[in-house]
C-alpha atoms as a PDB file:
ATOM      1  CA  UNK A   1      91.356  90.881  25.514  1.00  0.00           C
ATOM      2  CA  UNK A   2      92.194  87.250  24.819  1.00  0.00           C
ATOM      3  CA  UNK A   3      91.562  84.038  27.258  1.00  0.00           C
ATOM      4  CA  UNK A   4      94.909  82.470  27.367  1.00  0.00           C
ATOM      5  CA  UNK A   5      93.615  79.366  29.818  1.00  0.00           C
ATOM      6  CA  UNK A   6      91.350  78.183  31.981  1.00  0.00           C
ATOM      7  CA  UNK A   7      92.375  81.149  34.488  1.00  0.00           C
ATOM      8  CA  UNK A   8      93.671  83.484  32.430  1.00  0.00           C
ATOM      9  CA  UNK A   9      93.393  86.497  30.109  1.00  0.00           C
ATOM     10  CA  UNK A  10      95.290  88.756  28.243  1.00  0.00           C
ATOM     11  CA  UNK A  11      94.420  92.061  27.697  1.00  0.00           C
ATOM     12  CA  UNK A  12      96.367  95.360  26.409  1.00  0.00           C
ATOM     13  CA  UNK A  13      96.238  98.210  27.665  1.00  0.00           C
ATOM     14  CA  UNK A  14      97.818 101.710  26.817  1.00  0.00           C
ATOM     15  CA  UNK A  15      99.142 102.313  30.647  1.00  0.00           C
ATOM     16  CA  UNK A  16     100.914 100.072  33.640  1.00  0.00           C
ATOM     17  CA  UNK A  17      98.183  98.555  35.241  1.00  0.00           C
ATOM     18  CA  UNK A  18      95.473 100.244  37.046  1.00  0.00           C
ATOM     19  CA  UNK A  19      95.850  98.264  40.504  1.00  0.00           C
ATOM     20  CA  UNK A  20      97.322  94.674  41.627  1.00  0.00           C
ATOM     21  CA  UNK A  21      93.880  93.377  41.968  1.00  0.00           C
ATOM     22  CA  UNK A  22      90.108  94.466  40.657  1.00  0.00           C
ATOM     23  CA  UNK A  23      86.625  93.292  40.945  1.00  0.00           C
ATOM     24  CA  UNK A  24      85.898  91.803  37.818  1.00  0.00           C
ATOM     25  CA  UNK A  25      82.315  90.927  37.551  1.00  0.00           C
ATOM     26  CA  UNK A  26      82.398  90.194  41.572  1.00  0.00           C
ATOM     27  CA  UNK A  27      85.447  88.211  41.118  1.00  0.00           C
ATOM     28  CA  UNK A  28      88.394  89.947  42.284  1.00  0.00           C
ATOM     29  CA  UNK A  29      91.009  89.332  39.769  1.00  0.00           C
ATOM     30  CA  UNK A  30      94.905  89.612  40.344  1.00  0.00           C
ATOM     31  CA  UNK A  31      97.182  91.698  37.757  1.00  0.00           C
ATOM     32  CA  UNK A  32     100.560  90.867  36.386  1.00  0.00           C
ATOM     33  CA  UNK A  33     102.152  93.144  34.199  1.00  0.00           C
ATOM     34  CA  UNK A  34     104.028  90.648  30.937  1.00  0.00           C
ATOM     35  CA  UNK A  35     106.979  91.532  29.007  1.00  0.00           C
ATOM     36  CA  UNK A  36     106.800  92.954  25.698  1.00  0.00           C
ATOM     37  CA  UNK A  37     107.011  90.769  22.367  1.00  0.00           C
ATOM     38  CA  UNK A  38     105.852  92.450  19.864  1.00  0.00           C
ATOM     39  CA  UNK A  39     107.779  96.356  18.959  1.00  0.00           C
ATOM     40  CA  UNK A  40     104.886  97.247  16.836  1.00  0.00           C
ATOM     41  CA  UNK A  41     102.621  97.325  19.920  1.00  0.00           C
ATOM     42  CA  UNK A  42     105.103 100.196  22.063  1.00  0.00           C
ATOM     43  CA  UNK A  43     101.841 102.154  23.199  1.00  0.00           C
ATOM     44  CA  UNK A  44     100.040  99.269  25.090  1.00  0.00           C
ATOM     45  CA  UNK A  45     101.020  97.257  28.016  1.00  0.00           C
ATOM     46  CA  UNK A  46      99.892  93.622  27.981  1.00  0.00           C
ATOM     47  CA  UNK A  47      98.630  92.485  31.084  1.00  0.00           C
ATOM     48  CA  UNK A  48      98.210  88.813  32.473  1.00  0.00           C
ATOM     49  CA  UNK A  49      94.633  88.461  34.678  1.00  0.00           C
ATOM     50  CA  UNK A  50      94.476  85.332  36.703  1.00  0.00           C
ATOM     51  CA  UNK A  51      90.593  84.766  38.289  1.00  0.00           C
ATOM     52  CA  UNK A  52      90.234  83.140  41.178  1.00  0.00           C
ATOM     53  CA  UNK A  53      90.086  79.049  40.819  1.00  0.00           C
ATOM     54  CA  UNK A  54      86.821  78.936  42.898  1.00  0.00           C
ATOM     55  CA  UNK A  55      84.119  81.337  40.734  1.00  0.00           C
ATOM     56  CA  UNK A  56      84.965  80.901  36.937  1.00  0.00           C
ATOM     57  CA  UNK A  57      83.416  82.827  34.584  1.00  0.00           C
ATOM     58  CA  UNK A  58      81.039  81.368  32.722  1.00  0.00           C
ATOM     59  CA  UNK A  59      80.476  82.073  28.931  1.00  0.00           C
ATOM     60  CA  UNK A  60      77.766  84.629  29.040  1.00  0.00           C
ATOM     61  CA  UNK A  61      80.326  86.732  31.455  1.00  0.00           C
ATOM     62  CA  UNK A  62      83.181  86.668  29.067  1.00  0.00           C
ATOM     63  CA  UNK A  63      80.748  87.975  26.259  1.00  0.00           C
ATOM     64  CA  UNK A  64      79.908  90.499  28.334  1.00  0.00           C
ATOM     65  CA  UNK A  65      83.464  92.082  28.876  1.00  0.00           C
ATOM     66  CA  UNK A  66      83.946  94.562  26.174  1.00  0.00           C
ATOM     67  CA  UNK A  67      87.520  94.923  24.527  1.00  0.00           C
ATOM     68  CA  UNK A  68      86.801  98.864  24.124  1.00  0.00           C
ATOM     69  CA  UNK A  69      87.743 102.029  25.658  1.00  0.00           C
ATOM     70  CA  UNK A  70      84.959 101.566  27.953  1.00  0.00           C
ATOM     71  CA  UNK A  71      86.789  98.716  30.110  1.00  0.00           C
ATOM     72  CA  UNK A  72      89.601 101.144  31.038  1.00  0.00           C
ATOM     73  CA  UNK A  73      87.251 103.520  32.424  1.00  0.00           C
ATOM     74  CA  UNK A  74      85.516 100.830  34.357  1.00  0.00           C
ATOM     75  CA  UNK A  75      88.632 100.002  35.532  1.00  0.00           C
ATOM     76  CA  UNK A  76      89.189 103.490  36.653  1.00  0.00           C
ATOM     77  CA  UNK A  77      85.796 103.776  38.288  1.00  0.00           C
ATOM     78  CA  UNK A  78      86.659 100.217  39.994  1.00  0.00           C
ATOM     79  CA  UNK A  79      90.105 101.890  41.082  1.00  0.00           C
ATOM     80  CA  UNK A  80      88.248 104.650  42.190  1.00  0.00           C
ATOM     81  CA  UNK A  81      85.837 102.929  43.928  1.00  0.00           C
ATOM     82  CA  UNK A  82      88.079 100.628  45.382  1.00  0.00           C
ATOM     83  CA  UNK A  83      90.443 103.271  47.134  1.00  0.00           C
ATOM     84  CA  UNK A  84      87.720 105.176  48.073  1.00  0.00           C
ATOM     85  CA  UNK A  85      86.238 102.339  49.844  1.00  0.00           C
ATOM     86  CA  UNK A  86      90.030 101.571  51.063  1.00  0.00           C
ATOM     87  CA  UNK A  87      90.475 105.218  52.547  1.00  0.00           C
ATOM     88  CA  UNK A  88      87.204 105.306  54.273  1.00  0.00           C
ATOM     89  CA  UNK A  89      88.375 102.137  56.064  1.00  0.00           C
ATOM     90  CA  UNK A  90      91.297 102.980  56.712  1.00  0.00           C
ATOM     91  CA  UNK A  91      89.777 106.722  57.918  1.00  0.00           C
ATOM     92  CA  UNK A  92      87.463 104.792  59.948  1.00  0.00           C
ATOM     93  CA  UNK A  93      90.642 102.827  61.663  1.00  0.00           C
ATOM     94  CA  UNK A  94      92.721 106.029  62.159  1.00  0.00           C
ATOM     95  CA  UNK A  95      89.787 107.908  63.902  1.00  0.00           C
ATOM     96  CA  UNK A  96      89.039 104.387  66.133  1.00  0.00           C
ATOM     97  CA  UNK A  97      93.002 104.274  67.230  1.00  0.00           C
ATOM     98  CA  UNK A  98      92.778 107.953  67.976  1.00  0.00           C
ATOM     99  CA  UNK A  99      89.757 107.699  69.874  1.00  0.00           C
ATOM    100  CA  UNK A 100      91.614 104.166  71.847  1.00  0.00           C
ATOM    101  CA  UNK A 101      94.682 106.790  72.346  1.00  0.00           C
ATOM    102  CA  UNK A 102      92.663 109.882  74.004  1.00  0.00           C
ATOM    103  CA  UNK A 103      90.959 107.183  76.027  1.00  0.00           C
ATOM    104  CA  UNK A 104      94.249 105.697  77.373  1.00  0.00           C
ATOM    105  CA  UNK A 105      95.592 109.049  78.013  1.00  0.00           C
ATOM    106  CA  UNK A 106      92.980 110.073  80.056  1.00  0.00           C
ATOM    107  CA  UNK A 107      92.306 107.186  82.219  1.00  0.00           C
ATOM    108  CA  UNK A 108      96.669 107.553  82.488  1.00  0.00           C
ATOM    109  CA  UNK A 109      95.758 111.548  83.685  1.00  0.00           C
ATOM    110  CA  UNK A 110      93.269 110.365  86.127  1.00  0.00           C
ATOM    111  CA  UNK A 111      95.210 107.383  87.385  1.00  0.00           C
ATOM    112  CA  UNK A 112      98.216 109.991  87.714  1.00  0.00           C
ATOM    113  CA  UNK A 113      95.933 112.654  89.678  1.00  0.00           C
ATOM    114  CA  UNK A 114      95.058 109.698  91.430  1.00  0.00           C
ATOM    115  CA  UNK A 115      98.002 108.395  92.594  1.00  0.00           C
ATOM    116  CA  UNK A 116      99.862 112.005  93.010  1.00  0.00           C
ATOM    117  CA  UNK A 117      96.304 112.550  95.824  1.00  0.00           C
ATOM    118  CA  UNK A 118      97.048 108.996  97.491  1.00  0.00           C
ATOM    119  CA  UNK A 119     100.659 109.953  97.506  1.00  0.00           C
ATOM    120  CA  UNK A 120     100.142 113.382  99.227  1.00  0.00           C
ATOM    121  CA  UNK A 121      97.828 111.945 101.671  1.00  0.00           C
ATOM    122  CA  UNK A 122      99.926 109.233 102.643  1.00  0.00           C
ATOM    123  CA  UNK A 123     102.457 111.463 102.980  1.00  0.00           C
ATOM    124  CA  UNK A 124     100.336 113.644 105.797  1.00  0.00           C
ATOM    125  CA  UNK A 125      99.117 110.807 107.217  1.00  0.00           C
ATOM    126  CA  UNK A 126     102.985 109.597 107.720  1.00  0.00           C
ATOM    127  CA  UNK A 127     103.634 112.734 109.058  1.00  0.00           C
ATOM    128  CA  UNK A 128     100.902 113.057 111.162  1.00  0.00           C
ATOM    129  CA  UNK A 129     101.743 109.511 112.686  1.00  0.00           C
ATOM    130  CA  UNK A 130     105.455 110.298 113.104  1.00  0.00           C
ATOM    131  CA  UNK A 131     104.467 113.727 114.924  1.00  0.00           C
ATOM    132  CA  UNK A 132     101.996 111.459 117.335  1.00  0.00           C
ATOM    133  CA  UNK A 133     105.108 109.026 117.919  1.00  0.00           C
ATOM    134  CA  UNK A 134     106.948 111.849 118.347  1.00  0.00           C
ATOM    135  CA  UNK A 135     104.763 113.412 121.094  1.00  0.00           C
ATOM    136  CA  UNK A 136     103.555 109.932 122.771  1.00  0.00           C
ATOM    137  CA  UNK A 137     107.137 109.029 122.936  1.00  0.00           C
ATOM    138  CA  UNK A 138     107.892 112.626 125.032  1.00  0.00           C
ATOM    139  CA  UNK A 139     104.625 112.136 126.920  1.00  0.00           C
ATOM    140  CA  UNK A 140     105.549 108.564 128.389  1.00  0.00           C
ATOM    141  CA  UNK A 141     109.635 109.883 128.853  1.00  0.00           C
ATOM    142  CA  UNK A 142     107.731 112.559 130.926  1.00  0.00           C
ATOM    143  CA  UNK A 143     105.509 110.482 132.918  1.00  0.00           C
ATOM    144  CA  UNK A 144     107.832 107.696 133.073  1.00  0.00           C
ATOM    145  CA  UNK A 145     110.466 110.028 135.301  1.00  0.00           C
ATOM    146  CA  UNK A 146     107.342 111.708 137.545  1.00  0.00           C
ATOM    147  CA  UNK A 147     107.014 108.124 138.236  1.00  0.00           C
ATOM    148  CA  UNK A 148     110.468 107.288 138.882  1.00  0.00           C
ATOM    149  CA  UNK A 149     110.941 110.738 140.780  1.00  0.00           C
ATOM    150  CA  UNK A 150     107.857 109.716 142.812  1.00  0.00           C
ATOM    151  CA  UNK A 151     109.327 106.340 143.449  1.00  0.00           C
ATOM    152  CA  UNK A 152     112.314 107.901 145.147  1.00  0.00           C
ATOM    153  CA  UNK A 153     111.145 110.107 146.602  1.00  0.00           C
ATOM    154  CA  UNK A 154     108.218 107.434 148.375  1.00  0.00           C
ATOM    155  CA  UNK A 155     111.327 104.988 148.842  1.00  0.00           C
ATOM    156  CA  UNK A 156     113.270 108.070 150.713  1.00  0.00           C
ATOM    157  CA  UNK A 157     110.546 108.855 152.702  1.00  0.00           C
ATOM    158  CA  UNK A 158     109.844 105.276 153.589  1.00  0.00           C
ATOM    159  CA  UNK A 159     113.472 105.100 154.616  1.00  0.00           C
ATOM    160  CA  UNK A 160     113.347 107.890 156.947  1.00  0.00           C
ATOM    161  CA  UNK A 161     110.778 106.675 158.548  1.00  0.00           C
ATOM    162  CA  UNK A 162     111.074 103.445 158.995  1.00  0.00           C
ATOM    163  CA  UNK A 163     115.182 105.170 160.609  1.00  0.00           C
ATOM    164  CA  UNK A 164     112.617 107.075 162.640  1.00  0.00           C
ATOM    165  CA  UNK A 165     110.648 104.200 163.951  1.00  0.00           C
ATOM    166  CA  UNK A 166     114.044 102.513 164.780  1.00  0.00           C
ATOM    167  CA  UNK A 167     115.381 105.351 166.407  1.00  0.00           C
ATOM    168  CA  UNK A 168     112.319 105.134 168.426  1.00  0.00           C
ATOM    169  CA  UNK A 169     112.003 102.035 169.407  1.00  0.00           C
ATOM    170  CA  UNK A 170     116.314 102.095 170.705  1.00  0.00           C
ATOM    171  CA  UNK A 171     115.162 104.580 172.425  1.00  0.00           C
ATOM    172  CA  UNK A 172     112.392 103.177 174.368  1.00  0.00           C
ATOM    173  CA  UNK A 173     114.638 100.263 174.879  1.00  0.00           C
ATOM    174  CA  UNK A 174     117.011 102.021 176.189  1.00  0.00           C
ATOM    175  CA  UNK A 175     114.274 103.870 178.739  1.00  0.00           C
ATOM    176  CA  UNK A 176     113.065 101.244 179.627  1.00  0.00           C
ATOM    177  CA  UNK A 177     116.197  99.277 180.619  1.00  0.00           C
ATOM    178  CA  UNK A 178     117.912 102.144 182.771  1.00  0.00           C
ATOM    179  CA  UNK A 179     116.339 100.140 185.837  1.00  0.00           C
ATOM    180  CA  UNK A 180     113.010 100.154 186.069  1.00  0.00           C
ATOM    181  CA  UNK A 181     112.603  96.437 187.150  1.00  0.00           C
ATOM    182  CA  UNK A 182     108.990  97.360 188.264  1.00  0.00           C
ATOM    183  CA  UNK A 183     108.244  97.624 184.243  1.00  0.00           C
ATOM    184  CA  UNK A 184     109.739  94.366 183.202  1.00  0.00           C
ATOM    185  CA  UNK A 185     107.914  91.264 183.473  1.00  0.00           C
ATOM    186  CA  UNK A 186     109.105  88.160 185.289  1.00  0.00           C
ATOM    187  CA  UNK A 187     110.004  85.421 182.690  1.00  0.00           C
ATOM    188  CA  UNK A 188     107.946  82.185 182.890  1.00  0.00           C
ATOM    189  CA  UNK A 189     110.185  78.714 182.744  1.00  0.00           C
END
């Protein structure tokens, strides 16, 4: 492990890297495989790490980090860790979208249930209402010509009476001008 600037290190390593990205002493550090220079090193990758600008490490830290066969198992455990922790999330998300899914399905059932109810009870209620029309509609053509029958037949029966009166009254004209003078009246000038 070497510091090649203020933000970065070089370290070898036997394998590609573990990850893009590890927590580094609670930094999380980004990984960037280099190009090979040297032949004489064909078993070990070098690897660039670039730190974050806004928590360097200080002194004491660096010391800390340990160039041996330890770091790549820390690594591994941080891998480890790392997509464990990713998994679970992402476990955790999966089982939330399912749950939001079977939720939206079911409120679609019951809304369909719903509807297909409103739909079959509008549908009696149309037929219902057209089989009312249908009968109030017969009822008034029915009473409409009882009236209309009635009518006549009150009009024809008013005609022949009122022919009857008529008759009657010629006729008592005609009695009473056959020459009966004693009936009539003198006219007043």
């Amino acid at each position: 492990m070497k510091q090649t600037g203020s933000e970065a290190w070089l370290i070898a390593a036997e394998g590609p890297p573990p990850a893009p990205y590890v927590n580094l002493t609670g930094i999380i550090v980004l990984i960037a495989e280099k190009e090979r220079k040297n032949p004489n090193l064909q078993n070990f990758t070098k690897l660039e790490i670039k730190a974050q600008p806004c928590m360097p490490m200080s002194s004491e830290d660096s010391m800390s980090v340990r160039t041996t066969a330890s770091s790549a198992t820390r690594f591994d455990d941080l891998k480890k860790e790392l997509q464990t922790q990713i998994n679970a999330t992402i476990d955790e998300r999966m089982q939330e979208t399912q749950n939001t899914i079977e939720q939206v399905q079911r409120k679609i059932a019951e809304n369909d249930c719903k509807m297909e109810a409103f739909e079959r009870k509008t549908i009696a209620q149309f037929n219902t209402i057209k089989t009312d029309q249908q009968a109030l509609a017969n009822t008034l053509q029915s009473t409409s010509e009882g009236i209309l029958g009635r009518m006549q037949s009150m009009f024809q029966q008013f005609q022949q009476e009122t022919e009857k009166g008529f008759t009657m009254l010629q006729q008592q004209l005609e009695t009473r001008g056959d020459g009966n003078d004693e009936n009539k009246r003198p006219r007043q000038v």
